[in-house]
N, C-alpha and C. Protein backbone atom coordinates (compact mmCIF):
# COMPACT_ATOMS: atom_id res chain seq x y z
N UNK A 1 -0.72 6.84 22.60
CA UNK A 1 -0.82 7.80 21.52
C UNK A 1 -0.65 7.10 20.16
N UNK A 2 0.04 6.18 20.09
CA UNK A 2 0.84 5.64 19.00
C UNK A 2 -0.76 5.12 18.47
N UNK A 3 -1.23 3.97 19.15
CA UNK A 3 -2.50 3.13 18.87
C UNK A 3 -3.85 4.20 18.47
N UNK A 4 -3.27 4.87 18.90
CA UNK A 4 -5.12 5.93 19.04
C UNK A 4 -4.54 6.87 17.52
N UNK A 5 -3.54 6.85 16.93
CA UNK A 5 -2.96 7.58 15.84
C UNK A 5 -3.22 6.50 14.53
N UNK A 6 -2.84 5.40 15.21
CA UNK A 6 -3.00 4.40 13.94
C UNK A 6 -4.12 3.91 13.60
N UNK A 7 -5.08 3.72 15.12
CA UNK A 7 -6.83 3.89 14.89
C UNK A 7 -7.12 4.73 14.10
N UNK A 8 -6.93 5.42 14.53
CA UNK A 8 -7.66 6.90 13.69
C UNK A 8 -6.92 7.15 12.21
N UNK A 9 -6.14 6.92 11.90
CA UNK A 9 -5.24 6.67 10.04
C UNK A 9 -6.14 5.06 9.82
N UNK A 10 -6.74 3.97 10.21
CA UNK A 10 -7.71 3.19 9.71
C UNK A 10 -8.81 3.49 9.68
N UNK A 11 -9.10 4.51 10.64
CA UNK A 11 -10.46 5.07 10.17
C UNK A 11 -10.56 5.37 9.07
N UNK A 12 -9.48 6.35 8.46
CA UNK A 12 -9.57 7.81 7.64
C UNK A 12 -9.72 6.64 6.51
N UNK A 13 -8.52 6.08 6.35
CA UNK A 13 -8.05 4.84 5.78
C UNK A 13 -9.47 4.20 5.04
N UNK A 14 -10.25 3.49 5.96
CA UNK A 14 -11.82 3.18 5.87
C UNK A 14 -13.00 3.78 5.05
N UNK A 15 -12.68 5.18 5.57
CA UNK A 15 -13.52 6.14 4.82
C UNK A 15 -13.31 6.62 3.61
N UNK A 16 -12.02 6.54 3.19
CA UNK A 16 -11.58 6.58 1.81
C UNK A 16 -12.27 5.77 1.28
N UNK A 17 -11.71 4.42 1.48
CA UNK A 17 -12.06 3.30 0.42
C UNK A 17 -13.59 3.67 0.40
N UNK A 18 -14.29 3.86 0.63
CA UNK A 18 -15.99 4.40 0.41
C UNK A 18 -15.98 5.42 0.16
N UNK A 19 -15.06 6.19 -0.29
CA UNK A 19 -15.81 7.53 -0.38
C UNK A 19 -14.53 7.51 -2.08
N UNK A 20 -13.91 6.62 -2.47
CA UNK A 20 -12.80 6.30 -3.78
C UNK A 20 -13.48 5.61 -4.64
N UNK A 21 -14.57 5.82 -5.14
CA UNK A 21 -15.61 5.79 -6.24
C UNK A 21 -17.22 5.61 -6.13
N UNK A 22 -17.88 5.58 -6.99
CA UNK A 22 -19.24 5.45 -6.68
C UNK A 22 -19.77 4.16 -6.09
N UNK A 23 -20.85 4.14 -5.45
CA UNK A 23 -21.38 3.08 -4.85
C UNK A 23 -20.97 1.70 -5.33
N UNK A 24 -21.83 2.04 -6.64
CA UNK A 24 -21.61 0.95 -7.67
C UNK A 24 -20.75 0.38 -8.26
N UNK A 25 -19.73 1.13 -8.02
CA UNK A 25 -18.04 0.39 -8.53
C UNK A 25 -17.90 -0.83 -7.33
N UNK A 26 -16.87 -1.81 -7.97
CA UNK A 26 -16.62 -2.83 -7.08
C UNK A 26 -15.55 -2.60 -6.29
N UNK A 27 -15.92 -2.94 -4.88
CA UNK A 27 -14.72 -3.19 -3.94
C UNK A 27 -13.28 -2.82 -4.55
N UNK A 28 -13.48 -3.53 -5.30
CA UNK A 28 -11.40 -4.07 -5.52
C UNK A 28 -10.93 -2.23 -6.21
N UNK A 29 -12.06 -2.03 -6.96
CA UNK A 29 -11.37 -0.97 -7.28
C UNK A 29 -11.35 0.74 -6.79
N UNK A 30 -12.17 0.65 -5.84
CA UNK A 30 -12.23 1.08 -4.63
C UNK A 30 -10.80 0.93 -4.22
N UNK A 31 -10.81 -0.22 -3.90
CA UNK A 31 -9.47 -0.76 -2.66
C UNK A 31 -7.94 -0.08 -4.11
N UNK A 32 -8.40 -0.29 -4.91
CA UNK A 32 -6.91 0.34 -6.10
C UNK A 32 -6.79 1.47 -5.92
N UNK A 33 -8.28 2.22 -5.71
CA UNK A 33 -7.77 3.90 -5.92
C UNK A 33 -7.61 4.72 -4.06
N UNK A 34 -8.21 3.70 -3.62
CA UNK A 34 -7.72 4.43 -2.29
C UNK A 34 -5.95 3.72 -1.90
N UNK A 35 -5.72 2.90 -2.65
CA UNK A 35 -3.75 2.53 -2.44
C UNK A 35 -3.34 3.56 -3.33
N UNK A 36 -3.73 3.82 -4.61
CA UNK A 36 -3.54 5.02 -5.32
C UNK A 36 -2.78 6.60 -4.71
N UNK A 37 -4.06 6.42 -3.35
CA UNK A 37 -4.17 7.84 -3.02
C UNK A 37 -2.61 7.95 -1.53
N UNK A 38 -2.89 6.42 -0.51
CA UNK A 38 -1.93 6.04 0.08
C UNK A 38 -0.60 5.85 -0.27
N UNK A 39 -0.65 5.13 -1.62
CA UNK A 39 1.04 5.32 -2.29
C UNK A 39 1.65 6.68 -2.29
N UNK A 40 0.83 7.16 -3.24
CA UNK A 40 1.01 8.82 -3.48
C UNK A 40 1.85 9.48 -1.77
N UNK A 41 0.72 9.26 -1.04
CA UNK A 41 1.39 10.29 0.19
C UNK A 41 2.47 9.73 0.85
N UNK A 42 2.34 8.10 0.99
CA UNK A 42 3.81 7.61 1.55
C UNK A 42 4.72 8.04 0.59
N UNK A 43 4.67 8.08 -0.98
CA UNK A 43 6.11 8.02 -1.59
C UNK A 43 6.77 9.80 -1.25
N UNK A 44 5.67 10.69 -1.34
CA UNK A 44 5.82 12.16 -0.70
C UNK A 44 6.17 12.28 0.78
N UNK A 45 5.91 11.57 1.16
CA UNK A 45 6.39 11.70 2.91
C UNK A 45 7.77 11.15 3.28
N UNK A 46 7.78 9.54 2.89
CA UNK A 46 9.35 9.38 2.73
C UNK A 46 10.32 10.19 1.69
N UNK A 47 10.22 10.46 0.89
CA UNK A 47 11.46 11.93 -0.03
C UNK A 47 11.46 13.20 1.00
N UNK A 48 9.91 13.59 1.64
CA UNK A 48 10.47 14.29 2.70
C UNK A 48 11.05 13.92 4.11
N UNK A 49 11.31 13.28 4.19
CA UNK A 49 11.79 12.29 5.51
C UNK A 49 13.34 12.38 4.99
N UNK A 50 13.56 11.88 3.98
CA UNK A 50 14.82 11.47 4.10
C UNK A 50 15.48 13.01 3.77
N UNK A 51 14.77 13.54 2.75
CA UNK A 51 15.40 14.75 2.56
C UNK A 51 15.91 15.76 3.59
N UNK A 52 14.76 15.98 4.62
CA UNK A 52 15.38 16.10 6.07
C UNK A 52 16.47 16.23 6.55
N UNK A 53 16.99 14.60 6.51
CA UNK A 53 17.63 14.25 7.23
C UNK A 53 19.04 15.38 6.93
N UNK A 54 19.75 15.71 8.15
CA UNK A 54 20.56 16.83 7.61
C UNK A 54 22.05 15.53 7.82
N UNK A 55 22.21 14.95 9.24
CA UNK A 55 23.40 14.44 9.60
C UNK A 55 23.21 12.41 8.86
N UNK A 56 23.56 12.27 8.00
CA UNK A 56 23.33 10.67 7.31
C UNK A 56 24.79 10.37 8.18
N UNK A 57 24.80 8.65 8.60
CA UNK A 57 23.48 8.18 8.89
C UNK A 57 22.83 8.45 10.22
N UNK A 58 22.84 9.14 10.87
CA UNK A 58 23.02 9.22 12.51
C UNK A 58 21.22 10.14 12.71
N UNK A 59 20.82 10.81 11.66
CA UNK A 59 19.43 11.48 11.36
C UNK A 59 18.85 9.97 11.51
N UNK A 60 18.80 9.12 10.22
CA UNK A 60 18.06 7.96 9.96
C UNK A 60 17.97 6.74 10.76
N UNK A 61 19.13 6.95 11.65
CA UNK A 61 19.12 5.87 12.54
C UNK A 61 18.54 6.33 13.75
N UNK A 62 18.14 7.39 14.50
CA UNK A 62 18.26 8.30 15.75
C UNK A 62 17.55 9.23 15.98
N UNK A 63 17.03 9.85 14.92
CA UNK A 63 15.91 11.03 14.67
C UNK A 63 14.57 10.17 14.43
N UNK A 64 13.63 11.18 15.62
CA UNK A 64 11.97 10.41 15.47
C UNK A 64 11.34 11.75 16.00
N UNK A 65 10.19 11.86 14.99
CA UNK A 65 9.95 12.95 14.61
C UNK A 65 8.30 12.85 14.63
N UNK A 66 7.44 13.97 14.96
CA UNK A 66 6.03 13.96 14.75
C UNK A 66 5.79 13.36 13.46
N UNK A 67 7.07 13.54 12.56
CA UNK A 67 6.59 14.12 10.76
C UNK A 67 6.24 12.11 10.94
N UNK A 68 7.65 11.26 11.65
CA UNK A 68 7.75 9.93 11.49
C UNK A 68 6.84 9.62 12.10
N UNK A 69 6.40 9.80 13.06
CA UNK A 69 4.87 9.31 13.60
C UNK A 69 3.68 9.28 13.50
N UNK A 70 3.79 10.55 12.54
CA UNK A 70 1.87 10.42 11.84
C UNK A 70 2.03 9.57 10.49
N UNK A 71 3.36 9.49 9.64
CA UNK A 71 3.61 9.00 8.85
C UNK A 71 3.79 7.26 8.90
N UNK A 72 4.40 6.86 9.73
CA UNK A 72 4.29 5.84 9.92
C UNK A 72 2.82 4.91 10.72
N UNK A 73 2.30 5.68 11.37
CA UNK A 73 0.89 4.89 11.89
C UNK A 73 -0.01 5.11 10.99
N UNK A 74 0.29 6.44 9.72
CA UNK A 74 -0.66 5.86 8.54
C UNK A 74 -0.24 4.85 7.84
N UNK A 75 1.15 4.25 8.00
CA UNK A 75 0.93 2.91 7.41
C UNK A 75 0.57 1.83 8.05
N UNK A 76 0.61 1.99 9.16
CA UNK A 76 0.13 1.00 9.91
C UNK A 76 -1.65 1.17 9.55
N UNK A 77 -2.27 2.35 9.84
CA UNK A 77 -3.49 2.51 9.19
C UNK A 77 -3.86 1.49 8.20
N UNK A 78 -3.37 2.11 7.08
CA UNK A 78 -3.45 1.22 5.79
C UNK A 78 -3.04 0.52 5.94
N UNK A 79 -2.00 -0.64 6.06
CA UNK A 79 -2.31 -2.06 6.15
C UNK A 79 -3.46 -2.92 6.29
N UNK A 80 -3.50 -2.57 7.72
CA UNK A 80 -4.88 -2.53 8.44
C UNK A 80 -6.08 -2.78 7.50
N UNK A 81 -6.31 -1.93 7.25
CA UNK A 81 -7.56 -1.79 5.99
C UNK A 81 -6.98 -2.43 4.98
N UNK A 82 -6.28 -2.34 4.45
CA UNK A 82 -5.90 -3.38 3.59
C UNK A 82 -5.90 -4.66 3.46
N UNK A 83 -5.70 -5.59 4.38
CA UNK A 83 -6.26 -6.63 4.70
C UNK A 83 -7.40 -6.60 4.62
N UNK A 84 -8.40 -5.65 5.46
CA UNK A 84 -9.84 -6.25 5.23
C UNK A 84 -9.83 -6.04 3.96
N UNK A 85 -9.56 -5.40 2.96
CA UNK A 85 -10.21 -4.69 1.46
C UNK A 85 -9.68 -6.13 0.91
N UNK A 86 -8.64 -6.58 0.95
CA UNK A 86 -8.19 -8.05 0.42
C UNK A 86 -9.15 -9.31 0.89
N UNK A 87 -9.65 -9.15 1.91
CA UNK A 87 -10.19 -10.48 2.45
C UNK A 87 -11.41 -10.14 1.65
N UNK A 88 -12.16 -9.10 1.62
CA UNK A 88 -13.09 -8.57 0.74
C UNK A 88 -13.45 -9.16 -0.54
N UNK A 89 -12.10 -8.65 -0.98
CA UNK A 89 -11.97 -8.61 -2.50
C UNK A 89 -11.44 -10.14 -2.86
N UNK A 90 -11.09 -10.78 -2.09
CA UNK A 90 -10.76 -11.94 -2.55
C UNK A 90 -10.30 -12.52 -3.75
N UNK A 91 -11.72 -12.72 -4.30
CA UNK A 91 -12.04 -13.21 -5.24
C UNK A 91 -11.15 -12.49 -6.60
N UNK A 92 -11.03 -11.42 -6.32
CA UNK A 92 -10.76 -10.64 -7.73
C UNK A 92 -9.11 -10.19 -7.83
N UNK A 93 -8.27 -10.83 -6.53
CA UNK A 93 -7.29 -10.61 -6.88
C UNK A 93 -6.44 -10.96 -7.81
N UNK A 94 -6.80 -11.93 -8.43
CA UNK A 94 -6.08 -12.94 -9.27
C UNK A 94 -6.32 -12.69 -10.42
N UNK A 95 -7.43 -11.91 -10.65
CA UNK A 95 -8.26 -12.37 -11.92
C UNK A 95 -7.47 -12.40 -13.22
N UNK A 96 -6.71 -11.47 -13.27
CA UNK A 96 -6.19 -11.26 -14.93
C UNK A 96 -4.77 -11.99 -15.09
N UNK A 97 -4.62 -13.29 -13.99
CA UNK A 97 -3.41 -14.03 -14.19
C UNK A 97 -3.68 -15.45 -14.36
N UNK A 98 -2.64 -15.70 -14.99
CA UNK A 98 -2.74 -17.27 -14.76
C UNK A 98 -2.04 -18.10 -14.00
N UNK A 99 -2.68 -19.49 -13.76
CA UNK A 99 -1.80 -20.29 -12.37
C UNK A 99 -0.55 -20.44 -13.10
N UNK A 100 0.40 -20.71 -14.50
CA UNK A 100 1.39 -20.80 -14.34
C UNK A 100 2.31 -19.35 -14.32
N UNK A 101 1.52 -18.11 -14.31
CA UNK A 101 2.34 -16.88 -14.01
C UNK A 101 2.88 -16.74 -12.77
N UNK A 102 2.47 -17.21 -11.51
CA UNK A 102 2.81 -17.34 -10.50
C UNK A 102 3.44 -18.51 -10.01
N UNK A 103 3.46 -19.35 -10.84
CA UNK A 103 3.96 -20.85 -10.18
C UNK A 103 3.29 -21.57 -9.14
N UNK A 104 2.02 -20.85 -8.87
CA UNK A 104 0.66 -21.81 -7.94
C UNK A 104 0.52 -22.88 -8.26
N UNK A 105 -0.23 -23.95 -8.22
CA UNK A 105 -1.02 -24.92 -8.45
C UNK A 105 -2.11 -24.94 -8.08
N UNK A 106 -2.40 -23.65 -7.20
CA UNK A 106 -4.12 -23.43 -6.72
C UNK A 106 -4.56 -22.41 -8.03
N UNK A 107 -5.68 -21.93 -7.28
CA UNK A 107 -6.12 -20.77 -7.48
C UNK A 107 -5.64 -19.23 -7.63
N UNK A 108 -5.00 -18.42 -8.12
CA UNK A 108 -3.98 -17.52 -8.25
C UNK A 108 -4.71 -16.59 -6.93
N UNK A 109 -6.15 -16.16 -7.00
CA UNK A 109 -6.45 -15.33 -6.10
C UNK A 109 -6.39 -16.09 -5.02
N UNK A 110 -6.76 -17.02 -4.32
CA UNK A 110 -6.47 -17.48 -2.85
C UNK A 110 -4.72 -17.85 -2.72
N UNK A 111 -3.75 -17.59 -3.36
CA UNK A 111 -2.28 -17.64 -3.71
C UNK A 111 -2.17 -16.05 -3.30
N UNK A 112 -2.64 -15.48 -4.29
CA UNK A 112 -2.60 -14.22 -3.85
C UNK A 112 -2.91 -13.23 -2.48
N UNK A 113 -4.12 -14.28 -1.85
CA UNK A 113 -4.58 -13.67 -0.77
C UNK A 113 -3.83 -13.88 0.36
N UNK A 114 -2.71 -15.20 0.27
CA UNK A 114 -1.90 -15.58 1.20
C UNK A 114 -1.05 -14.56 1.42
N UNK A 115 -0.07 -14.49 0.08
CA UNK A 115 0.73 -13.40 -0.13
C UNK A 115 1.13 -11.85 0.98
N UNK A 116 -0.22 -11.42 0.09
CA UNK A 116 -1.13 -9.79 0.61
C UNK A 116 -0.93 -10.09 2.33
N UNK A 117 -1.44 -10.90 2.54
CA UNK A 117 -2.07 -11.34 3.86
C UNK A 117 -0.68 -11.15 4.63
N UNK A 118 0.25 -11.90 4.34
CA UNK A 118 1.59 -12.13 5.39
C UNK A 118 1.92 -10.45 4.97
N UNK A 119 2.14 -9.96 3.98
CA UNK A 119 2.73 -8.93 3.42
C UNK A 119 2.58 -7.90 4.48
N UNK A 120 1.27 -7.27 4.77
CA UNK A 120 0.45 -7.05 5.15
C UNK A 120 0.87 -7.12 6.85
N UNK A 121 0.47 -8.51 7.48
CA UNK A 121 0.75 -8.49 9.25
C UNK A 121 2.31 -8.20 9.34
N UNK A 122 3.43 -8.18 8.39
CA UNK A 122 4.78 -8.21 8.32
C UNK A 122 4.92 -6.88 8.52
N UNK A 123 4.28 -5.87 7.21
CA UNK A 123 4.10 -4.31 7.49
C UNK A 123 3.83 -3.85 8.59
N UNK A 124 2.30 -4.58 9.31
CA UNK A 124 1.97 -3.90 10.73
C UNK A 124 2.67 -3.87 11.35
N UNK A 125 3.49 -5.42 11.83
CA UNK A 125 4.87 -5.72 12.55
C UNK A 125 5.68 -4.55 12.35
N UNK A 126 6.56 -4.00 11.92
CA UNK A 126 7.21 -3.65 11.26
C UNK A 126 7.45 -1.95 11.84
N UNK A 127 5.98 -1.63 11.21
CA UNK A 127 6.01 -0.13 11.83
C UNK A 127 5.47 0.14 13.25
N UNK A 128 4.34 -1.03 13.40
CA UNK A 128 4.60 -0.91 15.01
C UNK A 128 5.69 -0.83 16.00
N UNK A 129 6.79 -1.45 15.35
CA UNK A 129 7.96 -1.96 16.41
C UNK A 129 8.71 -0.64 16.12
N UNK A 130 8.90 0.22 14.78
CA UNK A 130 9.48 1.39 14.62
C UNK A 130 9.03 2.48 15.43
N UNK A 131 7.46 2.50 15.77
CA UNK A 131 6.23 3.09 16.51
C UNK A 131 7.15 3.63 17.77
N UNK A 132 7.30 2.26 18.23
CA UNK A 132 7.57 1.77 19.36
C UNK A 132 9.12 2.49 20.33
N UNK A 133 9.58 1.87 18.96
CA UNK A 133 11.35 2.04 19.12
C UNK A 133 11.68 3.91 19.24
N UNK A 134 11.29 3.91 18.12
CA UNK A 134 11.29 5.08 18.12
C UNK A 134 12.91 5.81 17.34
N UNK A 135 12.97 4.65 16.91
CA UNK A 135 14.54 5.10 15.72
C UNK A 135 14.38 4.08 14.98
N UNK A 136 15.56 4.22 14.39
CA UNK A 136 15.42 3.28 12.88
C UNK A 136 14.26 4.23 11.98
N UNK A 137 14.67 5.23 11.98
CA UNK A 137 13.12 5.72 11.01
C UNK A 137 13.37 5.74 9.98
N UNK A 138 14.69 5.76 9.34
CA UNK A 138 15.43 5.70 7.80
C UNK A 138 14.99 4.56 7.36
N UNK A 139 14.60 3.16 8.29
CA UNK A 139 14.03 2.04 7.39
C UNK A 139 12.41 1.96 7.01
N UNK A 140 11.76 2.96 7.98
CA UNK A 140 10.83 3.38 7.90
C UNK A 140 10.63 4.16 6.39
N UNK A 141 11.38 5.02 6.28
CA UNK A 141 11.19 5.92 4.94
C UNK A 141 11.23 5.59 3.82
N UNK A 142 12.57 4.34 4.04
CA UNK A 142 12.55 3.67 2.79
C UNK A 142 11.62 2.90 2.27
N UNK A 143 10.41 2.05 3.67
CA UNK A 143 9.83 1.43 2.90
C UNK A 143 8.55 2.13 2.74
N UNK A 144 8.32 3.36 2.77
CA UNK A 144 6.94 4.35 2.14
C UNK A 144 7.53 4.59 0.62
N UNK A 145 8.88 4.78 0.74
CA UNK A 145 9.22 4.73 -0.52
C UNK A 145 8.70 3.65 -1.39
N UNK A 146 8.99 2.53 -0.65
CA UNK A 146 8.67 1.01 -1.81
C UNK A 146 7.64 1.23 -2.67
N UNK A 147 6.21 2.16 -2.01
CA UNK A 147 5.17 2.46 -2.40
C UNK A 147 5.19 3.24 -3.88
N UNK A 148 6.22 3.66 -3.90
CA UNK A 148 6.34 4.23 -5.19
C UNK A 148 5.89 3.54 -6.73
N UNK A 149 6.64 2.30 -6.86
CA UNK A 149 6.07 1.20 -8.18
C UNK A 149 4.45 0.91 -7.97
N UNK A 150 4.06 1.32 -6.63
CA UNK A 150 2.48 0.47 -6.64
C UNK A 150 1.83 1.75 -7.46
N UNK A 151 2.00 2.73 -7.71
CA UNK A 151 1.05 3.83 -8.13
C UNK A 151 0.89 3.09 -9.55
N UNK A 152 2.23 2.48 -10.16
CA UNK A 152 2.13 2.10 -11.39
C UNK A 152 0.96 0.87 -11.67
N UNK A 153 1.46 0.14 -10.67
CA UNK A 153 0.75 -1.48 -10.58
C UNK A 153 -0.16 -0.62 -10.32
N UNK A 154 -1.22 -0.13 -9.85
CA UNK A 154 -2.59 0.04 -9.31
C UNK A 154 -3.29 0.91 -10.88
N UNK A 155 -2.30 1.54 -11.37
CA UNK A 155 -2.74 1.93 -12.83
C UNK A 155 -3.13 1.23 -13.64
N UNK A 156 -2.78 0.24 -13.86
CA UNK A 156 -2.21 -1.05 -14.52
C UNK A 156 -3.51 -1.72 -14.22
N UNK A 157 -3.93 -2.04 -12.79
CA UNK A 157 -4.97 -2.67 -12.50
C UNK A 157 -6.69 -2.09 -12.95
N UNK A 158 -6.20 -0.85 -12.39
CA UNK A 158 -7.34 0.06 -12.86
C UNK A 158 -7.74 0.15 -14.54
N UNK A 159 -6.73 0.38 -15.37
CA UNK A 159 -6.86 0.11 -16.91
C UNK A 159 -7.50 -0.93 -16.99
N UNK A 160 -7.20 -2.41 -16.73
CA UNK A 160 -7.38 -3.39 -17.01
C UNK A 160 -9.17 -3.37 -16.90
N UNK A 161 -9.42 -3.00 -15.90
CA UNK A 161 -10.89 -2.99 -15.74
C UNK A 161 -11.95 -2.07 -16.88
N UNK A 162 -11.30 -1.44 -17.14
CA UNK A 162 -12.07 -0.23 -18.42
C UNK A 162 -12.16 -1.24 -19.35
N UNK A 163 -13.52 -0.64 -20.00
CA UNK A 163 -13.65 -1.47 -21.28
C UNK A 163 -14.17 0.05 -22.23
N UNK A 164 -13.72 -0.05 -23.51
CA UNK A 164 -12.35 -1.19 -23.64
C UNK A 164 -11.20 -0.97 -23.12
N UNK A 165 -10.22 -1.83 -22.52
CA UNK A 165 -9.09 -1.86 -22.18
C UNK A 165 -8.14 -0.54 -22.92
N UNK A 166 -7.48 -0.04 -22.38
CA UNK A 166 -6.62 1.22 -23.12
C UNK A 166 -5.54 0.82 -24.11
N UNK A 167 -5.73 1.67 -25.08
CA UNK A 167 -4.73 1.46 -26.49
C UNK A 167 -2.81 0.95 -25.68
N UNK A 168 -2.53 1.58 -24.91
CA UNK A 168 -1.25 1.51 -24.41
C UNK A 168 -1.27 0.54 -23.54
N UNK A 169 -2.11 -0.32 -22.90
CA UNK A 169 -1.85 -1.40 -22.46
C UNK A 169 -2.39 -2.95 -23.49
N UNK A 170 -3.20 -2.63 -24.27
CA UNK A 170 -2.97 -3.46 -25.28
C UNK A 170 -1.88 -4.06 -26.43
N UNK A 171 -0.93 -3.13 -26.45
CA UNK A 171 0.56 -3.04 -26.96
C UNK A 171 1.26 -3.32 -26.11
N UNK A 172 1.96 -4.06 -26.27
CA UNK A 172 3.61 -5.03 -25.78
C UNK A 172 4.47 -3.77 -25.57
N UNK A 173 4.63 -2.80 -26.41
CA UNK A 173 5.79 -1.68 -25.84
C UNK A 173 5.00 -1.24 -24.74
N UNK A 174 3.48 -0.92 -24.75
CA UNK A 174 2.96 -0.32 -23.79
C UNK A 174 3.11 -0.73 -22.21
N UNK A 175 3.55 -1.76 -22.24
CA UNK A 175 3.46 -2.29 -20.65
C UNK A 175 5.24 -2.69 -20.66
N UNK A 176 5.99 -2.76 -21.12
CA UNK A 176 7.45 -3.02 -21.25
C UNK A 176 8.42 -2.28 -20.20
């Protein structure tokens, strides 16, 4: 059940990213607004997860729940796709940095793609084994939570691409 749940959240997963702007837009930003749409529901699913929880910590450690199981194999979903949208996009992860912002000596986007990449099979790891276990779902919640700052970063990314670039990210207070 678990596998045929998380298939099917990479499908959906899949079909987003094609169906999260027009043809003609590029990949990457595609791949921004469908994490856009994935942040959004993990950071709403974990506040309801934890909120739930009635008995702390013995809910979060011990309670596994339909709500934790469709919730969590959509992250396993998205990962999933996420990787491919990265191996994809490659090229464009890097673009608006420089090699000494990161402390690379390569290329920032193939630096970057490493990154994503482990990030990424660590996540699958992760909620599969929660999948699995079937407790521990409080560490589960917390990290749909993590998703929360990416709505910002994926804003951030998305601006960057408009031309012209937006008045509030051209200003130093604006990004502060």
């Amino acid at each position: 059940v678990t596998f045929a749940l998380s298939a099917a959240w990479a499908a959906v997963w899949f079909a987003a990213h094609c169906l999260c702007g027009r043809p003609a837009q590029a990949a990457y930003e595609r791949r921004l607004r469908r994490s856009q749409l994935f942040a959004c529901l993990a950071s709403l699913g974990a506040l309801h997860l934890l909120w739930a929880a009635q008995r702390w910590p013995e809910d979060l450690l011990f309670e596994f729940s339909l709500e934790h199981q469709s919730l969590f194999s959509m992250a396993v979903g998205h990962w999933v796709v996420s990787a491919w949208e990265d191996w994809k996009c490659r090229d464009s992860l890097g673009r608006a940095l420089e090699k000494r912002a990161l402390g690379c000596t390569g290329e920032p986007s193939a630096y970057l793609l490493k990154l994503y990449l482990s990030h990424h099979v660590v996540a699958i790891g992760g909620y599969l084994a929660l999948l699995w276990l079937r407790r521990l779902a409080g560490i589960g919640a917390v990290g749909l939570l993590f998703e929360l700052p990416v709505l910002l970063l994926n804003r951030r990314e998305l601006a960057l691409r408009r031309s012209p670039v937006p008045q509030w990210l051209r200003e130093r207070v604006g990004v502060q």
